[in-house]
C-alpha atoms as a PDB file:
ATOM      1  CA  UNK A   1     -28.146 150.993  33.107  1.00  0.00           C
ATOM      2  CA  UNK A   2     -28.136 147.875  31.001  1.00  0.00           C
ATOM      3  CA  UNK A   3     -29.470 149.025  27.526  1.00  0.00           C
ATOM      4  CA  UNK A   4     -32.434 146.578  25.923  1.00  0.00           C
ATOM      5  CA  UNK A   5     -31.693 144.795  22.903  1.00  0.00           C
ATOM      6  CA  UNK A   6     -33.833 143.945  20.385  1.00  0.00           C
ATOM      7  CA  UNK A   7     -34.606 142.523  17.020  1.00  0.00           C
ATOM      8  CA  UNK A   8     -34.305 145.203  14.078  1.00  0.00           C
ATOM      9  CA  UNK A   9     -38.085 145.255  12.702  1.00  0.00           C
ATOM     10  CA  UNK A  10     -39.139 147.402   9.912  1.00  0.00           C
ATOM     11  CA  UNK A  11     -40.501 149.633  12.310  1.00  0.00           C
ATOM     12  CA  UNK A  12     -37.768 150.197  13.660  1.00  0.00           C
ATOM     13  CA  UNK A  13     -35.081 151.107  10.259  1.00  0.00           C
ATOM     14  CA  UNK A  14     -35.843 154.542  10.228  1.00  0.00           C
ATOM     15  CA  UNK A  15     -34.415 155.278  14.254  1.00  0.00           C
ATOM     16  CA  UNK A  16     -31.383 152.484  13.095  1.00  0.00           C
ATOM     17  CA  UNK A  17     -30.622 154.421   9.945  1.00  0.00           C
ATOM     18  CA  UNK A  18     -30.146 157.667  11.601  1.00  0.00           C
ATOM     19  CA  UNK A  19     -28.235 155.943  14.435  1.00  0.00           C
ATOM     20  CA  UNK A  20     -25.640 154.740  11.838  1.00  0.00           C
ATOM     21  CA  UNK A  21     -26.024 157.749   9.522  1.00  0.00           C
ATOM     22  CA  UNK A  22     -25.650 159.483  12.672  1.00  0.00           C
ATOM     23  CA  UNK A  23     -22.639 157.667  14.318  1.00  0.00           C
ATOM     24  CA  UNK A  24     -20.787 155.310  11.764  1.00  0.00           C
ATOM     25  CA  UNK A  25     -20.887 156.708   8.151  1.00  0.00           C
ATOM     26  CA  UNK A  26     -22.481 160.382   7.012  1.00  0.00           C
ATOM     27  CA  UNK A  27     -22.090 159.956   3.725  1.00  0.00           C
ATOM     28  CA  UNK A  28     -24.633 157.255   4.231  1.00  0.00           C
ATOM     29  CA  UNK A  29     -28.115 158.864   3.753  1.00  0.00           C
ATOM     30  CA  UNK A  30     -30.510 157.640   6.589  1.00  0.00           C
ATOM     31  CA  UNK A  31     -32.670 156.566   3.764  1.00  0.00           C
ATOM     32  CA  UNK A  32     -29.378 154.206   1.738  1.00  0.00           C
ATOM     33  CA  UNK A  33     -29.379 152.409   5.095  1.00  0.00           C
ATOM     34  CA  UNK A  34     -32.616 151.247   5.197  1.00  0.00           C
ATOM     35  CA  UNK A  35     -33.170 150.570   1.754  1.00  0.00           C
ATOM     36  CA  UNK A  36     -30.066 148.164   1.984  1.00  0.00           C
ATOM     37  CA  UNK A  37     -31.816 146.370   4.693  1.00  0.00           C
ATOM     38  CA  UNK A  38     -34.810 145.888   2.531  1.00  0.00           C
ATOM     39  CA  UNK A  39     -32.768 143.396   0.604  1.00  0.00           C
ATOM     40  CA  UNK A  40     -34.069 142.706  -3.339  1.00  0.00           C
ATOM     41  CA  UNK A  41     -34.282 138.874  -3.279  1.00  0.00           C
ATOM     42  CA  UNK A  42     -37.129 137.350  -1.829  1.00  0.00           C
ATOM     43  CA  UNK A  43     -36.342 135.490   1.603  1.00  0.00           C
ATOM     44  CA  UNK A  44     -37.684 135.187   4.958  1.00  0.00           C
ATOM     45  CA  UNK A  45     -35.826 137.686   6.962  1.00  0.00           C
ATOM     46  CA  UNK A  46     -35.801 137.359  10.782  1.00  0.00           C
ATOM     47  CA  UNK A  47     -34.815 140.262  11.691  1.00  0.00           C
ATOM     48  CA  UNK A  48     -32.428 143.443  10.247  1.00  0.00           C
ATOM     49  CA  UNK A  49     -30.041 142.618  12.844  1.00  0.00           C
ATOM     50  CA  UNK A  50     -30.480 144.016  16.538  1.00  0.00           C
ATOM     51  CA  UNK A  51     -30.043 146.951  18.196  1.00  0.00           C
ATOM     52  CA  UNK A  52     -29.780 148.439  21.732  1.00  0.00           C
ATOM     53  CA  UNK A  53     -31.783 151.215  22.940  1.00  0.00           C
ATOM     54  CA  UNK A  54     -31.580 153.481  26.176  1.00  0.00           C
ATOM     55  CA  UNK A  55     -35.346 154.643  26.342  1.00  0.00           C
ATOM     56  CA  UNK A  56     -36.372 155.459  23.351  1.00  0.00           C
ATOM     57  CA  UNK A  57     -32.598 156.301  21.957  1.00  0.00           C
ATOM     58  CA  UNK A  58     -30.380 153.871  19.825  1.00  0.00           C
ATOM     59  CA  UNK A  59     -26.986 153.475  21.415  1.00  0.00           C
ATOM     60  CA  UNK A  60     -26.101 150.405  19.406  1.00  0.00           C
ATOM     61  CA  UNK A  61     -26.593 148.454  16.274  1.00  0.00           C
ATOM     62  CA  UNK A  62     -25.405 145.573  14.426  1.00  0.00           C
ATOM     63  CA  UNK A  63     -27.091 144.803  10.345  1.00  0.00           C
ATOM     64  CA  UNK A  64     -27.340 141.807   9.004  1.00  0.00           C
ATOM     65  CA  UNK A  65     -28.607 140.520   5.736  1.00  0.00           C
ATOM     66  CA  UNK A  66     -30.329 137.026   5.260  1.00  0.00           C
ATOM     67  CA  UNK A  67     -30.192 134.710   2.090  1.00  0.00           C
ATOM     68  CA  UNK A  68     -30.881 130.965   1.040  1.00  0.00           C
ATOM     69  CA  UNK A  69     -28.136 129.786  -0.907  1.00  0.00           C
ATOM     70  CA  UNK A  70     -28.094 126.017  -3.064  1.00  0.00           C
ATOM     71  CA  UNK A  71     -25.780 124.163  -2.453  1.00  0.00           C
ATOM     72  CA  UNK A  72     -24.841 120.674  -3.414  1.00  0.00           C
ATOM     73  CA  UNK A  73     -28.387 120.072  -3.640  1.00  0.00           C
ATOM     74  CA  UNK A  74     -29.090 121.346  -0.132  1.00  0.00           C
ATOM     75  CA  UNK A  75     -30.914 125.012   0.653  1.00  0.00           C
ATOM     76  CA  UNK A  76     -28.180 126.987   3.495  1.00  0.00           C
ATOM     77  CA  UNK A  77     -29.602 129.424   5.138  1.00  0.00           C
ATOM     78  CA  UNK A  78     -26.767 132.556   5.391  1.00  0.00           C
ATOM     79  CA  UNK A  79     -26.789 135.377   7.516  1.00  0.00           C
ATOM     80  CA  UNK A  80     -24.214 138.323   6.308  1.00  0.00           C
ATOM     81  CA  UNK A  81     -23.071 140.331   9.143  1.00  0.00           C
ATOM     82  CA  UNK A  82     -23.172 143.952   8.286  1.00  0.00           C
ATOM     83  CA  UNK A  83     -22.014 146.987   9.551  1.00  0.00           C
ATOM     84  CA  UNK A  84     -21.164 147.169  13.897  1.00  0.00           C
ATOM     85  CA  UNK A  85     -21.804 150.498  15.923  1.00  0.00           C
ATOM     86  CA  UNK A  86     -22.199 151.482  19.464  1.00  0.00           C
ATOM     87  CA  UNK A  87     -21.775 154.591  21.330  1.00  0.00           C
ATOM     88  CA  UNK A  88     -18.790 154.769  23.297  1.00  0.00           C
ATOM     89  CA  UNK A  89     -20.915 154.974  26.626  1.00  0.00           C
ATOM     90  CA  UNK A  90     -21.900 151.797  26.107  1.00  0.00           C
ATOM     91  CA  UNK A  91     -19.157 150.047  24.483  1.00  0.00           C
ATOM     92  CA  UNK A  92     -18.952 147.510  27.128  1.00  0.00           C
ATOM     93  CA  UNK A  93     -22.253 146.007  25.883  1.00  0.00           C
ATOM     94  CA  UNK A  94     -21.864 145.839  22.447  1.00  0.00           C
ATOM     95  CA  UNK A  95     -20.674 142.075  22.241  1.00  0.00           C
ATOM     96  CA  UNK A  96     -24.416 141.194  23.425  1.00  0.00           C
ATOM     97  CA  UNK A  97     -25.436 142.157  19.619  1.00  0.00           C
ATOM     98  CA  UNK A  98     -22.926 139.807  18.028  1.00  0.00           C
ATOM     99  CA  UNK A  99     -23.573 137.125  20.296  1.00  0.00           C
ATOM    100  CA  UNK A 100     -27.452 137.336  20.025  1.00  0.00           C
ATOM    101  CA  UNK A 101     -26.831 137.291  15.854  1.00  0.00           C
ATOM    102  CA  UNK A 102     -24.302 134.606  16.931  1.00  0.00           C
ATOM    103  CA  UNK A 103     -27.072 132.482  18.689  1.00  0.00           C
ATOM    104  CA  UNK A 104     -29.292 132.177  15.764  1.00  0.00           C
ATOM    105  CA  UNK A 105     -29.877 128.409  14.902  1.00  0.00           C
ATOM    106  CA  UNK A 106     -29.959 126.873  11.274  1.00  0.00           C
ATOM    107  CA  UNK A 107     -27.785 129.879  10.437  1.00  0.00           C
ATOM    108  CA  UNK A 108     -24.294 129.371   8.154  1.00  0.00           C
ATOM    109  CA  UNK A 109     -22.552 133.324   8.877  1.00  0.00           C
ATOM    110  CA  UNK A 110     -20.630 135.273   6.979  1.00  0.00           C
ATOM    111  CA  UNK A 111     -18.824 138.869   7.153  1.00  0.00           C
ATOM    112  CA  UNK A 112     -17.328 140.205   4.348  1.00  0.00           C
ATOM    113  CA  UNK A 113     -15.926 143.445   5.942  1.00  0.00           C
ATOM    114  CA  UNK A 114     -14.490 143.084   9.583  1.00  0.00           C
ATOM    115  CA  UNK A 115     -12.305 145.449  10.476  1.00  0.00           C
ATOM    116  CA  UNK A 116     -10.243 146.479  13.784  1.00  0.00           C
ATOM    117  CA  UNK A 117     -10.995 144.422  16.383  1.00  0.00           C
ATOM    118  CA  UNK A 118     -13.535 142.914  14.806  1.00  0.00           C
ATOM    119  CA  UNK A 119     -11.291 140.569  13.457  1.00  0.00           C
ATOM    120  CA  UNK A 120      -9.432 138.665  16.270  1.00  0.00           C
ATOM    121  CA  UNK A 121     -12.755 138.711  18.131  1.00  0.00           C
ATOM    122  CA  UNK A 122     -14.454 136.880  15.048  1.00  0.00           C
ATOM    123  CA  UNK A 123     -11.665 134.407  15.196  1.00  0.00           C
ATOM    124  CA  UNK A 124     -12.246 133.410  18.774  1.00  0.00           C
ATOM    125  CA  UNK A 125     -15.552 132.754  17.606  1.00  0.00           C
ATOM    126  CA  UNK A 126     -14.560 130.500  15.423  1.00  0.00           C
ATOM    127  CA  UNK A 127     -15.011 132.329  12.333  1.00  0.00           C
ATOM    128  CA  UNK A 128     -12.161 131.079   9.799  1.00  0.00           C
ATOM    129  CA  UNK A 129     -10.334 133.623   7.433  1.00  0.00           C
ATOM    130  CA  UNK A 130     -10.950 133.329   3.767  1.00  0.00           C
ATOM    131  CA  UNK A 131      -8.017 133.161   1.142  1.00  0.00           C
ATOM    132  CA  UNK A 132      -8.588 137.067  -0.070  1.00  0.00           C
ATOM    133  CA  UNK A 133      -5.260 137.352  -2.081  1.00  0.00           C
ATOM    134  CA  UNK A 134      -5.611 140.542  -4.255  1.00  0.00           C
ATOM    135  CA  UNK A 135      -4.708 141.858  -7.481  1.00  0.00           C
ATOM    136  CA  UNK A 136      -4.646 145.140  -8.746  1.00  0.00           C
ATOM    137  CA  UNK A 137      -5.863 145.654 -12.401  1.00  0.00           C
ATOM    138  CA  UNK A 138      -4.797 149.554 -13.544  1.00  0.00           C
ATOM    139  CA  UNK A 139      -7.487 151.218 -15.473  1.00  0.00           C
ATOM    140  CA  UNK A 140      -5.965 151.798 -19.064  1.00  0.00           C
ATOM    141  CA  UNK A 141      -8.136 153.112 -22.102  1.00  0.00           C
ATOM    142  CA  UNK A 142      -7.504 150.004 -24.162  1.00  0.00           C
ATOM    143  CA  UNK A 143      -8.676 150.446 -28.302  1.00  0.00           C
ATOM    144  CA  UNK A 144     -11.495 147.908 -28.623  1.00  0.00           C
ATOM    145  CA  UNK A 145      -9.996 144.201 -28.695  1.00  0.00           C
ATOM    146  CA  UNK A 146     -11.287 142.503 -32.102  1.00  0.00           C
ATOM    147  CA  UNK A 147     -13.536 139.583 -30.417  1.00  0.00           C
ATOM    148  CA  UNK A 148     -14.311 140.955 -27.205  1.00  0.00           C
ATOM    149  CA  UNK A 149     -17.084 142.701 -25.933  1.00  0.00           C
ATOM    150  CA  UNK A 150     -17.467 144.046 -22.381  1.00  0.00           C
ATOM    151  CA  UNK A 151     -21.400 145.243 -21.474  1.00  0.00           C
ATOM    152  CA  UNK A 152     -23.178 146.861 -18.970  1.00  0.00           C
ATOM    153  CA  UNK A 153     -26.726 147.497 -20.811  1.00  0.00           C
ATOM    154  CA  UNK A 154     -29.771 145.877 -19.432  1.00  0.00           C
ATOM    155  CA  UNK A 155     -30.762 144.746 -22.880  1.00  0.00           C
ATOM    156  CA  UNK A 156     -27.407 142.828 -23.667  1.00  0.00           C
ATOM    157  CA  UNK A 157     -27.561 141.255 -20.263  1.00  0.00           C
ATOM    158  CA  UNK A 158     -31.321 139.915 -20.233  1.00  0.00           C
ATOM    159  CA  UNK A 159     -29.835 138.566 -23.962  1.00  0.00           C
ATOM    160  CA  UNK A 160     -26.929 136.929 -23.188  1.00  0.00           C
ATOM    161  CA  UNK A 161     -27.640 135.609 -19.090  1.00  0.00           C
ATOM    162  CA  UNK A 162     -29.249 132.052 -18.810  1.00  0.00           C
ATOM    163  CA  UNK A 163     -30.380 129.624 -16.155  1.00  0.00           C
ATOM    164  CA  UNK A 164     -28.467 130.010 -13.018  1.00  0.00           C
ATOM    165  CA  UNK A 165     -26.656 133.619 -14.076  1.00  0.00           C
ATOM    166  CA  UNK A 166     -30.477 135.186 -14.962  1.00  0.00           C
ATOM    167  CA  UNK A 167     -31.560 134.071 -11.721  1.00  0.00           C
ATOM    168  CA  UNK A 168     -28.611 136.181  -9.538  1.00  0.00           C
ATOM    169  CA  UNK A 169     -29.117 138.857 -12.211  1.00  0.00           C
ATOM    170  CA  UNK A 170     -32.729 139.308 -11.524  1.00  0.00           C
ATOM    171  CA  UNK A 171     -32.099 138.765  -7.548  1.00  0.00           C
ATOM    172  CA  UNK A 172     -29.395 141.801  -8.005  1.00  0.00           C
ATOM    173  CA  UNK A 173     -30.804 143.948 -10.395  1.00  0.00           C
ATOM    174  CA  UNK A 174     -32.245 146.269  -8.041  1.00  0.00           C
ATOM    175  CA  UNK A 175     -28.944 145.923  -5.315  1.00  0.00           C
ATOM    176  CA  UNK A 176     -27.930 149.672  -4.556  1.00  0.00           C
ATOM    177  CA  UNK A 177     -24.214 148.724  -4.643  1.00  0.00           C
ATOM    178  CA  UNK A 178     -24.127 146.000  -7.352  1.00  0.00           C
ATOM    179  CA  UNK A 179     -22.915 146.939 -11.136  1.00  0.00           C
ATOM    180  CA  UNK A 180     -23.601 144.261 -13.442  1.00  0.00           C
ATOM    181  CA  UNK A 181     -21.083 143.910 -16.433  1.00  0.00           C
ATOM    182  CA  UNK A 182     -21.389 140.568 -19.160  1.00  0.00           C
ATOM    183  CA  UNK A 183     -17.700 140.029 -20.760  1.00  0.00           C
ATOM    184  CA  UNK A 184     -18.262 138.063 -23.996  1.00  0.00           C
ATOM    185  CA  UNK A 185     -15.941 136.596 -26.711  1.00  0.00           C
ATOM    186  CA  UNK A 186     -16.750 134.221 -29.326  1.00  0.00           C
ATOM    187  CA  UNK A 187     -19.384 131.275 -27.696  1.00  0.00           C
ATOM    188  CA  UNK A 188     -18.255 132.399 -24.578  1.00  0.00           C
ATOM    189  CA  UNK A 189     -19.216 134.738 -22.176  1.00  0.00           C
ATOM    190  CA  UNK A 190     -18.624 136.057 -18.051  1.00  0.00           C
ATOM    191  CA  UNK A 191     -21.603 137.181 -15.718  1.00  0.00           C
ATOM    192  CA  UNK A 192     -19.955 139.975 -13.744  1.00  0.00           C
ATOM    193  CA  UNK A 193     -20.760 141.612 -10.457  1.00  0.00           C
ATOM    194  CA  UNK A 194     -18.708 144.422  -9.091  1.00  0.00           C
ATOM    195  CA  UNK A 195     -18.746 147.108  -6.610  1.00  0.00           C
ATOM    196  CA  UNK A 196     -17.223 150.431  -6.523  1.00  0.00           C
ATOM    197  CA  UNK A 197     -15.308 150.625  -3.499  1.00  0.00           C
ATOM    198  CA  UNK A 198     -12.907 153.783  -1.548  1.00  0.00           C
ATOM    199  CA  UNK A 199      -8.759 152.753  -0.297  1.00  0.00           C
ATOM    200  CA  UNK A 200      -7.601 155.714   1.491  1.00  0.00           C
ATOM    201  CA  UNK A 201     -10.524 158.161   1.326  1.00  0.00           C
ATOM    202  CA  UNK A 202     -10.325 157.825  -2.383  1.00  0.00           C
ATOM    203  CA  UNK A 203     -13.287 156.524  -4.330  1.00  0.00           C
ATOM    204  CA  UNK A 204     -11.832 155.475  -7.452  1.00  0.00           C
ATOM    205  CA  UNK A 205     -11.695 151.586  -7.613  1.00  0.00           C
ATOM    206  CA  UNK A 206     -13.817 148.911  -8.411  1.00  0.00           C
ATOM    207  CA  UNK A 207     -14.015 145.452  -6.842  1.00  0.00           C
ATOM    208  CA  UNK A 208     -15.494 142.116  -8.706  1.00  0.00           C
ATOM    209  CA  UNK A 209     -17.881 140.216  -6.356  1.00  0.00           C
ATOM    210  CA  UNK A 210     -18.805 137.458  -8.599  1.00  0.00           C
ATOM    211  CA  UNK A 211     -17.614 135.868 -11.899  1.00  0.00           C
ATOM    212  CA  UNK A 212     -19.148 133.266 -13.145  1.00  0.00           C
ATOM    213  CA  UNK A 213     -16.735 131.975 -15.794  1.00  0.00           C
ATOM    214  CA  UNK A 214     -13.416 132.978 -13.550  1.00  0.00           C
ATOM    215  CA  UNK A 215     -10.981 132.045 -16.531  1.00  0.00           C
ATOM    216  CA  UNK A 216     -12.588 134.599 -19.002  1.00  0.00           C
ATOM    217  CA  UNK A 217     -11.913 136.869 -16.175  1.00  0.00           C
ATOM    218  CA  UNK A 218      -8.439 136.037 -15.760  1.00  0.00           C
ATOM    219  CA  UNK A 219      -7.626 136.242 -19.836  1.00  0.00           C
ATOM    220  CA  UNK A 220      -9.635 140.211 -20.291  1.00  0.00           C
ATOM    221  CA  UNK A 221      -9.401 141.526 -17.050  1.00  0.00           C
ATOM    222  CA  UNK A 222      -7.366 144.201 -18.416  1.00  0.00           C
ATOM    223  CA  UNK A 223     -11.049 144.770 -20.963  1.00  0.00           C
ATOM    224  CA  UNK A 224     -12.953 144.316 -17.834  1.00  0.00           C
ATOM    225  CA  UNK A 225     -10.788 147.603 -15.977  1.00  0.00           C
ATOM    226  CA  UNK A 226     -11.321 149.358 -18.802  1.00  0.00           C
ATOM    227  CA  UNK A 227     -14.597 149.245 -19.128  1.00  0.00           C
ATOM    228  CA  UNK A 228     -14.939 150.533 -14.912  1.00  0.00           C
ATOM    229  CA  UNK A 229     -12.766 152.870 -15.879  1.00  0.00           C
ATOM    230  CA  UNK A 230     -14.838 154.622 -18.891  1.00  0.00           C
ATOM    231  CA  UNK A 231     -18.473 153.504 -17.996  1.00  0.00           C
ATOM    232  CA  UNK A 232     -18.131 153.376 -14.107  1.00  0.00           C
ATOM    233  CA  UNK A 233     -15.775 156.480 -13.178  1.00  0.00           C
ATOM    234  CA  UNK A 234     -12.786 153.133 -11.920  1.00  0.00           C
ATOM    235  CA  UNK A 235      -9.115 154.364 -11.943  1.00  0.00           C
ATOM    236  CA  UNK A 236      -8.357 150.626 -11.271  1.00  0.00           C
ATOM    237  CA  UNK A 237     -10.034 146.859 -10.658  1.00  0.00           C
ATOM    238  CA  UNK A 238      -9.299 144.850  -7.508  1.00  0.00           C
ATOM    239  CA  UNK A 239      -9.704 140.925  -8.266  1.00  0.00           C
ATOM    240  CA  UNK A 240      -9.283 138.518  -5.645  1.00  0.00           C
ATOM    241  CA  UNK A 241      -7.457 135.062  -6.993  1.00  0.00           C
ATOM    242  CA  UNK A 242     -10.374 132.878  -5.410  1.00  0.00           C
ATOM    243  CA  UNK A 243     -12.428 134.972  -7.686  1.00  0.00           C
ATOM    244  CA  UNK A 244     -10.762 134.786 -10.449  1.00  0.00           C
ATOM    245  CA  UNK A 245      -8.844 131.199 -10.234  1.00  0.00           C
ATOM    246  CA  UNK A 246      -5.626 133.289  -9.590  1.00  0.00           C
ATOM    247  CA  UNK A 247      -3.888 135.871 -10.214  1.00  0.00           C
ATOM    248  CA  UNK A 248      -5.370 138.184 -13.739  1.00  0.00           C
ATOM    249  CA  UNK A 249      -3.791 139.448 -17.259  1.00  0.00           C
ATOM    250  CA  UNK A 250      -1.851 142.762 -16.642  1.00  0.00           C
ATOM    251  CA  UNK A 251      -2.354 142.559 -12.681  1.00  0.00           C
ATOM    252  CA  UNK A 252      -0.084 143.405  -9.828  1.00  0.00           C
ATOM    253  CA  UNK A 253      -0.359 141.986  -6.369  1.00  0.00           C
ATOM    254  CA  UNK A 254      -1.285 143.973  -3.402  1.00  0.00           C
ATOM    255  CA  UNK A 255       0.992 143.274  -0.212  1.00  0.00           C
ATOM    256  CA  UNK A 256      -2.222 143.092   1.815  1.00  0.00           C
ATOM    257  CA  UNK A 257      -5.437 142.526   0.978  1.00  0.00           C
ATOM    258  CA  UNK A 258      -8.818 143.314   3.391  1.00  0.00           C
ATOM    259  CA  UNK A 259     -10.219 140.164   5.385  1.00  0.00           C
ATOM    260  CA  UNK A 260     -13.603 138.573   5.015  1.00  0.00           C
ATOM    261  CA  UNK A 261     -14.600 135.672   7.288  1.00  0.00           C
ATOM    262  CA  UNK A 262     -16.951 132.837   7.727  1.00  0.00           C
ATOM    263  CA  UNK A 263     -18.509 130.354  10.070  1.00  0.00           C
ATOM    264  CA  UNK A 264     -20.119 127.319   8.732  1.00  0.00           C
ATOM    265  CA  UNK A 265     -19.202 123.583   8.661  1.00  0.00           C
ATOM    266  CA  UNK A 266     -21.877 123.173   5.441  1.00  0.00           C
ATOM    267  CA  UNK A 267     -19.971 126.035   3.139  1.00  0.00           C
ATOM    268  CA  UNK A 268     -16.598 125.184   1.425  1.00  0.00           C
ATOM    269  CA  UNK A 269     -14.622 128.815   1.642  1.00  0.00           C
ATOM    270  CA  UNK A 270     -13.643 128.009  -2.010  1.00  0.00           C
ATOM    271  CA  UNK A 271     -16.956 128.148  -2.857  1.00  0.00           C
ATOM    272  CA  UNK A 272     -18.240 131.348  -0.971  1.00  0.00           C
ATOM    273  CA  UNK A 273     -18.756 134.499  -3.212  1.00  0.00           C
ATOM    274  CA  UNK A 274     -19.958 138.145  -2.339  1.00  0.00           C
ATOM    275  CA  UNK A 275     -23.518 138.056  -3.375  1.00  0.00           C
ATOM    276  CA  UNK A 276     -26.331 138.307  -1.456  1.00  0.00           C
ATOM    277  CA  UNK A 277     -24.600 140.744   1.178  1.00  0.00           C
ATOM    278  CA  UNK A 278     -23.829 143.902   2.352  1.00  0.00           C
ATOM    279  CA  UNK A 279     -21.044 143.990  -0.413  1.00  0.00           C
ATOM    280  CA  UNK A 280     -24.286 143.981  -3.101  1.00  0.00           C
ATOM    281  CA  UNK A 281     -26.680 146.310  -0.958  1.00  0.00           C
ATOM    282  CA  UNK A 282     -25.060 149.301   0.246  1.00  0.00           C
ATOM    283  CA  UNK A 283     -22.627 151.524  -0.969  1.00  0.00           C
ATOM    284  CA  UNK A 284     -19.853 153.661   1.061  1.00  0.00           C
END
């Protein structure tokens, strides 16, 4: 029987959370999947993805996470595409939930973790592969560099974050998966977001999202691992070169790096970042 699909309300998170704690990802409470849903920032959301349901049973779901982005003067709206599971009896229907997300108008999409055959399929619908060349940052316990100061206190962030930076700060602050660091020298100073992230079944790495000054990055990115390392439980950093303006201080280059895609004529792929997605929202 052809399942029915439907928009994911908040009525119906708690049945879609245990379908994907369930199905996709144990370690993810019922209750971490929903609360990612219930993104921090304020914007209209359409939906929480959709879903398929046999009766009254989930068979199939597919997240998504909705933002308004500036830019160039112009508000985009962006849908994130977020995690993909259906049941193996009804496999064959699955592509309905893409497509419906897919369908959306006014929409610019993004997803920032395809994997499988999620990717070709994204590329025959048109999605275009963004440059995610990645460097590896070891975790060393560096002495403390005269002139630099790496910080992840609340109080030293509301201090030193202004204008645009304050605003994705406050928008983040309560993200589940988001860990906000400020790397300051002399006048100047780096907004940081980062994510702790698992390669291999091992959850011992860190990933930057977001830098807002990418060349302070680049120079103390060997401060920046440390600072994972002691205050965030990081045996290493992973910095992609569109993130940082290439490749950082002390950093070796992974031989392959994980994919993240977008569709959109209105969004320059140098200019995507990470925020505002399931990257921010939910940890595994």
């Amino acid at each position: 029987m052809k399942a029915a699909l439907s928009p994911i309300t908040a009525e119906d998170l708690p049945a879609v959370s245990r379908f994907m704690h369930r199905q996709l990802n144990p370690k993810v409470e019922e209750l971490q999947w929903a609360q990612a849903l219930r993104v921090p920032w304020d914007v209209p959301q359409p939906n929480h993805g959709f879903f398929l349901a046999q009766g009254e049973r989930v068979v199939g779901a597919y997240l998504a996470y909705y933002s308004e982005r500036q830019v160039a003067g112009e508000t985009l709206q962006v849908c994130n595409l977020g995690a993909w599971c259906v049941l193996d009896s009804h496999r064959h229907q699955g592509l309905r939930l893409l497509t419906t997300l897919l369908k959306q108008p006014g929409y610019e999409f993004t997803d920032f973790s395809p994997s499988g055959n999620v990717v070709p399929l994204n590329r025959k619908l048109k999605f275009t592969d963004l440059d995610t060349t990645t460097s590896l940052v070891p975790g060393v316990p560096l002495p403390r560099g005269r002139g630099v100061r790496v910080s992840s206190r609340p109080d030293v962030l509301d201090s030193v974050l202004q204008g645009e930076e304050r605003e994705l700060y406050a928008d983040h602050r309560a993200a589940a998966a988001a860990r906000h660091i400020v790397l300051s020298t002399g006048s100047e100073h780096c907004y940081v977001v980062a994510r702790k992230d698992t390669r291999k079944g091992v959850r011992a790495f860190a990933s930057v999202l977001y830098a807002s000054n990418p060349e302070l990055l680049r120079r103390h990115a060997p401060r920046l691992a440390t600072h994972l390392l002691t205050q965030h439980g990081a045996a290493a950093t992973l910095i992609e070169h569109r993130v940082a303006g290439g490749a950082p201080t002390g950093s070796h280059r992974l031989s392959r790096s994980r994919p993240k895609m977008l569709r959109s004529e209105a969004l320059d792929p140098a200019r995507v970042d990470y925020l505002y997605s399931e990257l921010t929202c939910l940890e595994w």
